[in-house]
C-alpha atoms as a PDB file:
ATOM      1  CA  UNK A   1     -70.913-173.834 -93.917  1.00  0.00           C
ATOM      2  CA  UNK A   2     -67.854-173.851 -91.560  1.00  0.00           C
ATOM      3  CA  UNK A   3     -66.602-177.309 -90.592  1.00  0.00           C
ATOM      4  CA  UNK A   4     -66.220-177.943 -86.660  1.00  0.00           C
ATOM      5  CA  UNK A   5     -62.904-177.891 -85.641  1.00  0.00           C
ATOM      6  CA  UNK A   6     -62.334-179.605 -82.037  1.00  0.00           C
ATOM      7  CA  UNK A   7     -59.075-177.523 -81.172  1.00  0.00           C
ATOM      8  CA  UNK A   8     -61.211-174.499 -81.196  1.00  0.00           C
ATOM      9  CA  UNK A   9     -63.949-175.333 -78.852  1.00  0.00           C
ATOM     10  CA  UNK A  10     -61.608-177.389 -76.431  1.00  0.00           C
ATOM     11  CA  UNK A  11     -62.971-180.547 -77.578  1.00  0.00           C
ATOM     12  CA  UNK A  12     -66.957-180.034 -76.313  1.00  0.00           C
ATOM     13  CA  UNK A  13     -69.501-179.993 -78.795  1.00  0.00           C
ATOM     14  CA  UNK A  14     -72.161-176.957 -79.221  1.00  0.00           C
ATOM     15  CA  UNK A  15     -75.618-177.674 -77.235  1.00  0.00           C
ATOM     16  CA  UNK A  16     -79.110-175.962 -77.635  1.00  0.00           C
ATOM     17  CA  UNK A  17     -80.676-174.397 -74.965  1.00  0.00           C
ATOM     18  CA  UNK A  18     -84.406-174.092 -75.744  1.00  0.00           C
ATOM     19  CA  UNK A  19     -84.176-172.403 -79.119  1.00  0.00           C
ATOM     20  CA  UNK A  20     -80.484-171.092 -78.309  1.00  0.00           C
ATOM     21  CA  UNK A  21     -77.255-172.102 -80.026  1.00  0.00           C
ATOM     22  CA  UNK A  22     -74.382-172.091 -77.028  1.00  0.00           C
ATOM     23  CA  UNK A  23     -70.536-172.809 -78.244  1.00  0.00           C
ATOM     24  CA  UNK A  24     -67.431-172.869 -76.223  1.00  0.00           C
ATOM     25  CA  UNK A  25     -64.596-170.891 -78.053  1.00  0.00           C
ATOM     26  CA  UNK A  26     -61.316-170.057 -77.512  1.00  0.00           C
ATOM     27  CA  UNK A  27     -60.020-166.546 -77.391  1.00  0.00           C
ATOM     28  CA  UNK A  28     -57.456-166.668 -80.780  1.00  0.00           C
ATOM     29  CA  UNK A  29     -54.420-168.592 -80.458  1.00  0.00           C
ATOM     30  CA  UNK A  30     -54.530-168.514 -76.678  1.00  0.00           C
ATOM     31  CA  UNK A  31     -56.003-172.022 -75.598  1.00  0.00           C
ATOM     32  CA  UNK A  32     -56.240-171.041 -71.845  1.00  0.00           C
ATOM     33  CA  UNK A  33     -58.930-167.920 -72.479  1.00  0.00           C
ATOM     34  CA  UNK A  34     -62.280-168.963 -73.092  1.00  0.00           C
ATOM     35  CA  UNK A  35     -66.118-167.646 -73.643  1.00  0.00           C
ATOM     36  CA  UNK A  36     -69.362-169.505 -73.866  1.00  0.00           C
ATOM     37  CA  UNK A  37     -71.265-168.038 -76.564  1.00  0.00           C
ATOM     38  CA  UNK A  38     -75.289-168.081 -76.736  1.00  0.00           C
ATOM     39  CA  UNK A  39     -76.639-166.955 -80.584  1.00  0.00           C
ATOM     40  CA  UNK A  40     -73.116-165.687 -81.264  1.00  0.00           C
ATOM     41  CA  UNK A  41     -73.055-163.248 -78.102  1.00  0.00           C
ATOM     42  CA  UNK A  42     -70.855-163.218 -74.912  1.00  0.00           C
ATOM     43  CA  UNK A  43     -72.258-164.386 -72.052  1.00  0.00           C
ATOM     44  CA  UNK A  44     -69.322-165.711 -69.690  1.00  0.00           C
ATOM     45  CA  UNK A  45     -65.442-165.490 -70.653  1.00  0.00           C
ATOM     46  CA  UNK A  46     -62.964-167.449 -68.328  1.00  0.00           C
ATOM     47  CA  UNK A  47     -59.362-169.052 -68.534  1.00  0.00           C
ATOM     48  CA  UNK A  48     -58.694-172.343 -68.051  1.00  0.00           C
ATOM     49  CA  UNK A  49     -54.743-171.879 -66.395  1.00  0.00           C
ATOM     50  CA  UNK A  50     -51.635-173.689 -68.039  1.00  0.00           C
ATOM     51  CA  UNK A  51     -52.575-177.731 -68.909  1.00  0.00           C
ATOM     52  CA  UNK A  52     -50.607-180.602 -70.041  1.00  0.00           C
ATOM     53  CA  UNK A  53     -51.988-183.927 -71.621  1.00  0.00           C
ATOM     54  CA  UNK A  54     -55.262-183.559 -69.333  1.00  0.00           C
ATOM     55  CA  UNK A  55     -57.764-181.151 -70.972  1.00  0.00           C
ATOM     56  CA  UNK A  56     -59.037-178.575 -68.702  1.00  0.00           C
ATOM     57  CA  UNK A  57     -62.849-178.713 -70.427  1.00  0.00           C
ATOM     58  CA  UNK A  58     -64.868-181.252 -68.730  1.00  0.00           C
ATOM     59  CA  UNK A  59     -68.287-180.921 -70.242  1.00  0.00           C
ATOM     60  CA  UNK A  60     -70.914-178.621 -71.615  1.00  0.00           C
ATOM     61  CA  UNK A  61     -74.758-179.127 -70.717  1.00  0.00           C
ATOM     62  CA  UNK A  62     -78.051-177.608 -71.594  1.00  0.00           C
ATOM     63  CA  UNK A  63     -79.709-177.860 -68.007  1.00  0.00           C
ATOM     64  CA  UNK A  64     -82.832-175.832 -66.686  1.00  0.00           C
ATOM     65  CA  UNK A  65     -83.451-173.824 -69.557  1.00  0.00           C
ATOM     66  CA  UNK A  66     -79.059-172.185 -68.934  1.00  0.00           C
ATOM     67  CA  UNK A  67     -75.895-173.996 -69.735  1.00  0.00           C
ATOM     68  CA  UNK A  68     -73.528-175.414 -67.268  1.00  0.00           C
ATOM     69  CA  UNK A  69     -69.793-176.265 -68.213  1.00  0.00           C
ATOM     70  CA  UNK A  70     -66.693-177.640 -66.252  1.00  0.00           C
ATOM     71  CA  UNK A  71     -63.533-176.624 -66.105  1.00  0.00           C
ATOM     72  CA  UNK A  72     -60.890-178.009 -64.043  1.00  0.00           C
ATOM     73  CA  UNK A  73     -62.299-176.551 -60.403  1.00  0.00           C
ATOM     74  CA  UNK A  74     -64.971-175.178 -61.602  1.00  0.00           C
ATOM     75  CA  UNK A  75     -68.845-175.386 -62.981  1.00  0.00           C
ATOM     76  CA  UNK A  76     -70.074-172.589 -64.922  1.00  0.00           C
ATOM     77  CA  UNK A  77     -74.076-172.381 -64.899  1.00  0.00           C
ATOM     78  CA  UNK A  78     -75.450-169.302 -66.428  1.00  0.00           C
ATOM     79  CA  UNK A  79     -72.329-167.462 -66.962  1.00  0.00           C
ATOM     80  CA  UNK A  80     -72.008-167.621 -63.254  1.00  0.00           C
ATOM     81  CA  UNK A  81     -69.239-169.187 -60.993  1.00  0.00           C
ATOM     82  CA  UNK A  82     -70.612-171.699 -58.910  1.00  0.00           C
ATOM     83  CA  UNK A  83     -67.626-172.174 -56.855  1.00  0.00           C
ATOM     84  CA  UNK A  84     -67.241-168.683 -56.481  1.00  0.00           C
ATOM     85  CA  UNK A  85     -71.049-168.270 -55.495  1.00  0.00           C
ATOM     86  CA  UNK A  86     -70.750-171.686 -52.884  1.00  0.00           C
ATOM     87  CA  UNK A  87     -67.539-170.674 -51.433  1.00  0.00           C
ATOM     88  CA  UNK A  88     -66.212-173.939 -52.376  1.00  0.00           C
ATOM     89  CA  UNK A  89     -62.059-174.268 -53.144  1.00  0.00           C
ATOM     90  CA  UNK A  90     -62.855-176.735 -55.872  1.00  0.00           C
ATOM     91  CA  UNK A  91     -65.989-178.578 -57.476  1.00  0.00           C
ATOM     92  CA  UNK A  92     -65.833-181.263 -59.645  1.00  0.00           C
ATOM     93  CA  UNK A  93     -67.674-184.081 -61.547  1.00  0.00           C
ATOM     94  CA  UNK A  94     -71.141-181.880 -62.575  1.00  0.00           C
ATOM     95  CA  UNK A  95     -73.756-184.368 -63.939  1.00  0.00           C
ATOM     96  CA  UNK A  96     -76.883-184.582 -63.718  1.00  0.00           C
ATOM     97  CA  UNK A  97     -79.003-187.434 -61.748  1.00  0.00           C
ATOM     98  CA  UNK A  98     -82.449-188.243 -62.358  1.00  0.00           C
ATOM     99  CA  UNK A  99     -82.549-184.555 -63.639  1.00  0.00           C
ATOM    100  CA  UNK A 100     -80.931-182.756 -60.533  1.00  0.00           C
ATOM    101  CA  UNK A 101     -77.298-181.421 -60.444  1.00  0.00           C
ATOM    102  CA  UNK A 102     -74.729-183.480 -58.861  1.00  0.00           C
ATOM    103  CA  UNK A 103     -71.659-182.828 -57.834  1.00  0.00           C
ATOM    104  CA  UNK A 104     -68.391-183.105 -55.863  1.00  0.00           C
ATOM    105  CA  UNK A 105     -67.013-180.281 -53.898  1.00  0.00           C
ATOM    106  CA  UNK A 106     -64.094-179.263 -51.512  1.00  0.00           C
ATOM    107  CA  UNK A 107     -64.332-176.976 -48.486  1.00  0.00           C
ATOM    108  CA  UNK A 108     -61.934-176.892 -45.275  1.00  0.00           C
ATOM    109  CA  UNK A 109     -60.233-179.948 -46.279  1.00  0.00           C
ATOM    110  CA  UNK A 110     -62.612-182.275 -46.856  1.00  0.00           C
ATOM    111  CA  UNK A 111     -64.841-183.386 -50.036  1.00  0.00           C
ATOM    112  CA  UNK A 112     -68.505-183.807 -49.881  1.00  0.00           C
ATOM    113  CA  UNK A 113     -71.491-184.114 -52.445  1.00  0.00           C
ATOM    114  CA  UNK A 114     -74.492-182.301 -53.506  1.00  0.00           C
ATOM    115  CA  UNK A 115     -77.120-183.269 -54.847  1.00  0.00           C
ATOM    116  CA  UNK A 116     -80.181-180.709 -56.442  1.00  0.00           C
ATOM    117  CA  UNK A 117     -78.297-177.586 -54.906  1.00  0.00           C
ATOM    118  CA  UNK A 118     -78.009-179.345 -51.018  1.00  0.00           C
ATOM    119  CA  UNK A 119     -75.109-180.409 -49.838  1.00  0.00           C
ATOM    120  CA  UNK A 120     -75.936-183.671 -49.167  1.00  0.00           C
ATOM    121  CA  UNK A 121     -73.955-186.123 -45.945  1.00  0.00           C
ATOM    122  CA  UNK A 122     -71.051-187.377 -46.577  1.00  0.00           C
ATOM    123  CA  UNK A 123     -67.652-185.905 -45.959  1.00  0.00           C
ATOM    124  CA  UNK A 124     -64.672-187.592 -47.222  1.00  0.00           C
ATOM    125  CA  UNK A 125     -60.679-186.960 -47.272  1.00  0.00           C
ATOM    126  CA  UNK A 126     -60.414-187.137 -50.471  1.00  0.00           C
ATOM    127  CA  UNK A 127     -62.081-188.111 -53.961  1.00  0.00           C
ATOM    128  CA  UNK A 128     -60.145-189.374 -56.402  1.00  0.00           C
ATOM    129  CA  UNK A 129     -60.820-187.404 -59.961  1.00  0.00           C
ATOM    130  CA  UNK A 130     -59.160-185.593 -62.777  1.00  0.00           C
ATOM    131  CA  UNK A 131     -56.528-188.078 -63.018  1.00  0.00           C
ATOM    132  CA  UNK A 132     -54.726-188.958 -66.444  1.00  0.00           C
ATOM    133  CA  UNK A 133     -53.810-192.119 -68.546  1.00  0.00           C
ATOM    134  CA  UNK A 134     -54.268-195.728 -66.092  1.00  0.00           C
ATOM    135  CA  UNK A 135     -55.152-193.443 -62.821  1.00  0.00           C
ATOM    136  CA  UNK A 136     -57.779-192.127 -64.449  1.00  0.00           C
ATOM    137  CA  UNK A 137     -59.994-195.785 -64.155  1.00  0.00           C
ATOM    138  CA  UNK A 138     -60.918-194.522 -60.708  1.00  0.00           C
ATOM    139  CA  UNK A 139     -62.079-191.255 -61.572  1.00  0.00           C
ATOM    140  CA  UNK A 140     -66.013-190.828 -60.872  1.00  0.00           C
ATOM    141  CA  UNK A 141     -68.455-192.145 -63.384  1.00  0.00           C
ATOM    142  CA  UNK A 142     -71.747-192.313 -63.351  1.00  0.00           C
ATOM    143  CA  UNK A 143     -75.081-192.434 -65.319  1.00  0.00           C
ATOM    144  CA  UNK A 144     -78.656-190.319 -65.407  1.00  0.00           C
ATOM    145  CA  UNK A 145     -79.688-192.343 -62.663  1.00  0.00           C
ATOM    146  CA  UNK A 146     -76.259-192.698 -60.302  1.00  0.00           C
ATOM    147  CA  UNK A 147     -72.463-191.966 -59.796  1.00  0.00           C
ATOM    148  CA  UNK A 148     -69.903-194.388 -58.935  1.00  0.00           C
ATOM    149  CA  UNK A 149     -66.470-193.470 -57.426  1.00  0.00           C
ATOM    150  CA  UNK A 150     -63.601-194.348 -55.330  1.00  0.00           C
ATOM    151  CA  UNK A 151     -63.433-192.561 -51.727  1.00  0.00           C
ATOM    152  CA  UNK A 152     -60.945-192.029 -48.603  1.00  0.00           C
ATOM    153  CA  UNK A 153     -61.466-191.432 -45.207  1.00  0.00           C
ATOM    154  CA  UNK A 154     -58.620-192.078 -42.835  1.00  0.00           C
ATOM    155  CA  UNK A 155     -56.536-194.784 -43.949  1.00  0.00           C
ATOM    156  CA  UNK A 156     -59.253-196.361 -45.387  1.00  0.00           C
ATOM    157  CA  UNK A 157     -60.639-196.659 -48.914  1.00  0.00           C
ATOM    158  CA  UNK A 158     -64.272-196.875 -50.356  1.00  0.00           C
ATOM    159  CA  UNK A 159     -65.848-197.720 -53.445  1.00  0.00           C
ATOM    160  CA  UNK A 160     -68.898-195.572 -53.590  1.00  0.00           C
ATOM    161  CA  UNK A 161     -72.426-195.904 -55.713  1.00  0.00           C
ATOM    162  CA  UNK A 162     -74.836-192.766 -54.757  1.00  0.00           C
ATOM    163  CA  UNK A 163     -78.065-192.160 -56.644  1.00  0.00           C
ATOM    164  CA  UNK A 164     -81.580-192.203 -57.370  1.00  0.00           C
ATOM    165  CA  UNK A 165     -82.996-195.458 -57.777  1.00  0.00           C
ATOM    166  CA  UNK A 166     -86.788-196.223 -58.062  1.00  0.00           C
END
C-alpha cells in the first residue's frame, strides 16, 4: 500500500464515482500540469499557471454519476471545460445546492450566478473570491442548502445569502 502524499494530488483527496476511483495527479515534478485520473486512466490533463501561497486546486466532486474539479478560473466536469463550453472569462466557487450545481461566473464585465446549468438574475461588478490570508474571510461560503458572499454593484456593497430553502 502507497501512503497518500498531499503534494502530489495538489492537496484534494481521491473521490468515487459510482464504482470508479478518480485522483488528481500532478505531471512529475512540474506542480502546474495536471490530469484527473478515473481507474488509473487519463481522462482530462490541464495546467494550473504559475501560483504563490494560494493553491490553484479548489475542489474535487463526484456529481451526476462524472467528476467536477476547480481550478483557479475554471470547473472541470467530465474532462470537459466548462468555461470554455459557457463562454465565460472566469467561473468560480462550484458547489453544489440542494443537489444542483452552483456557481459564480464572469462575462462582459460583470459577475452573475447559476444555478442547475441557468444562469440565474443577478449581475454584479464584482464578487469577491480567491483571496488569501485575512481577505480571504469574505470569500463565498456556503452549505448543501445555500451560499453566502460579499457583492458590489456601483459604489455599493452587499452581503449576499442565495439558496434553496424549504
Amino acid at each position: 500500500m502507497t501512503r497518500w502524499a498531499p503534494d502530489e494530488h495538489l492537496c484534494q483527496p481521491p473521490v468515487f464515482v459510482g464504482n470508479d476511483f478518480v485522483e488528481l495527479s500532478t505531471l512529475g515534478e512540474d506542480r502546474e500540469r495536471y490530469v484527473i485520473l478515473q481507474n488509473g486512466k487519463e481522462v482530462f490533463r490541464g495546467e494550473t499557471g504559475s501560483w504563490g501561497v494560494e493553491l490553484p486546486v479548489k475542489g474535487l466532486w463526484a456529481w451526476n454519476g462524472t467528476c467536477a474539479l476547480e481550478v483557479m478560473g475554471d470547473v472541470i466536469v467530465g474532462g470537459k471545460s466548462l468555461r470554455k463550453e459557457t463562454g465565460y472569462s472566469e467561473i468560480f466557487n462550484w458547489q453544489l445546492i440542494d443537489g444542483k450545481p452552483f456557481y459564480f461566473f464572469a462575462k462582459g464585465g460583470k459577475v452573475g450566478i447559476s444555478y442547475d446549468g441557468q444562469p440565474a438574475g443577478a449581475a454584479y461588478d464584482e464578487v469577491v473570491h480567491y483571496k488569501c490570508c485575512e481577505p480571504a474571510a469574505f470569500n463565498p461560503a456556503g452549505n448543501d442548502s445555500m451560499v453566502w458572499f460579499y457583492a458590489r454593484r456601483g459604489e455599493l456593497w452587499h452581503f449576499v445569502e442565495a439558496g434553496v430553502f424549504k
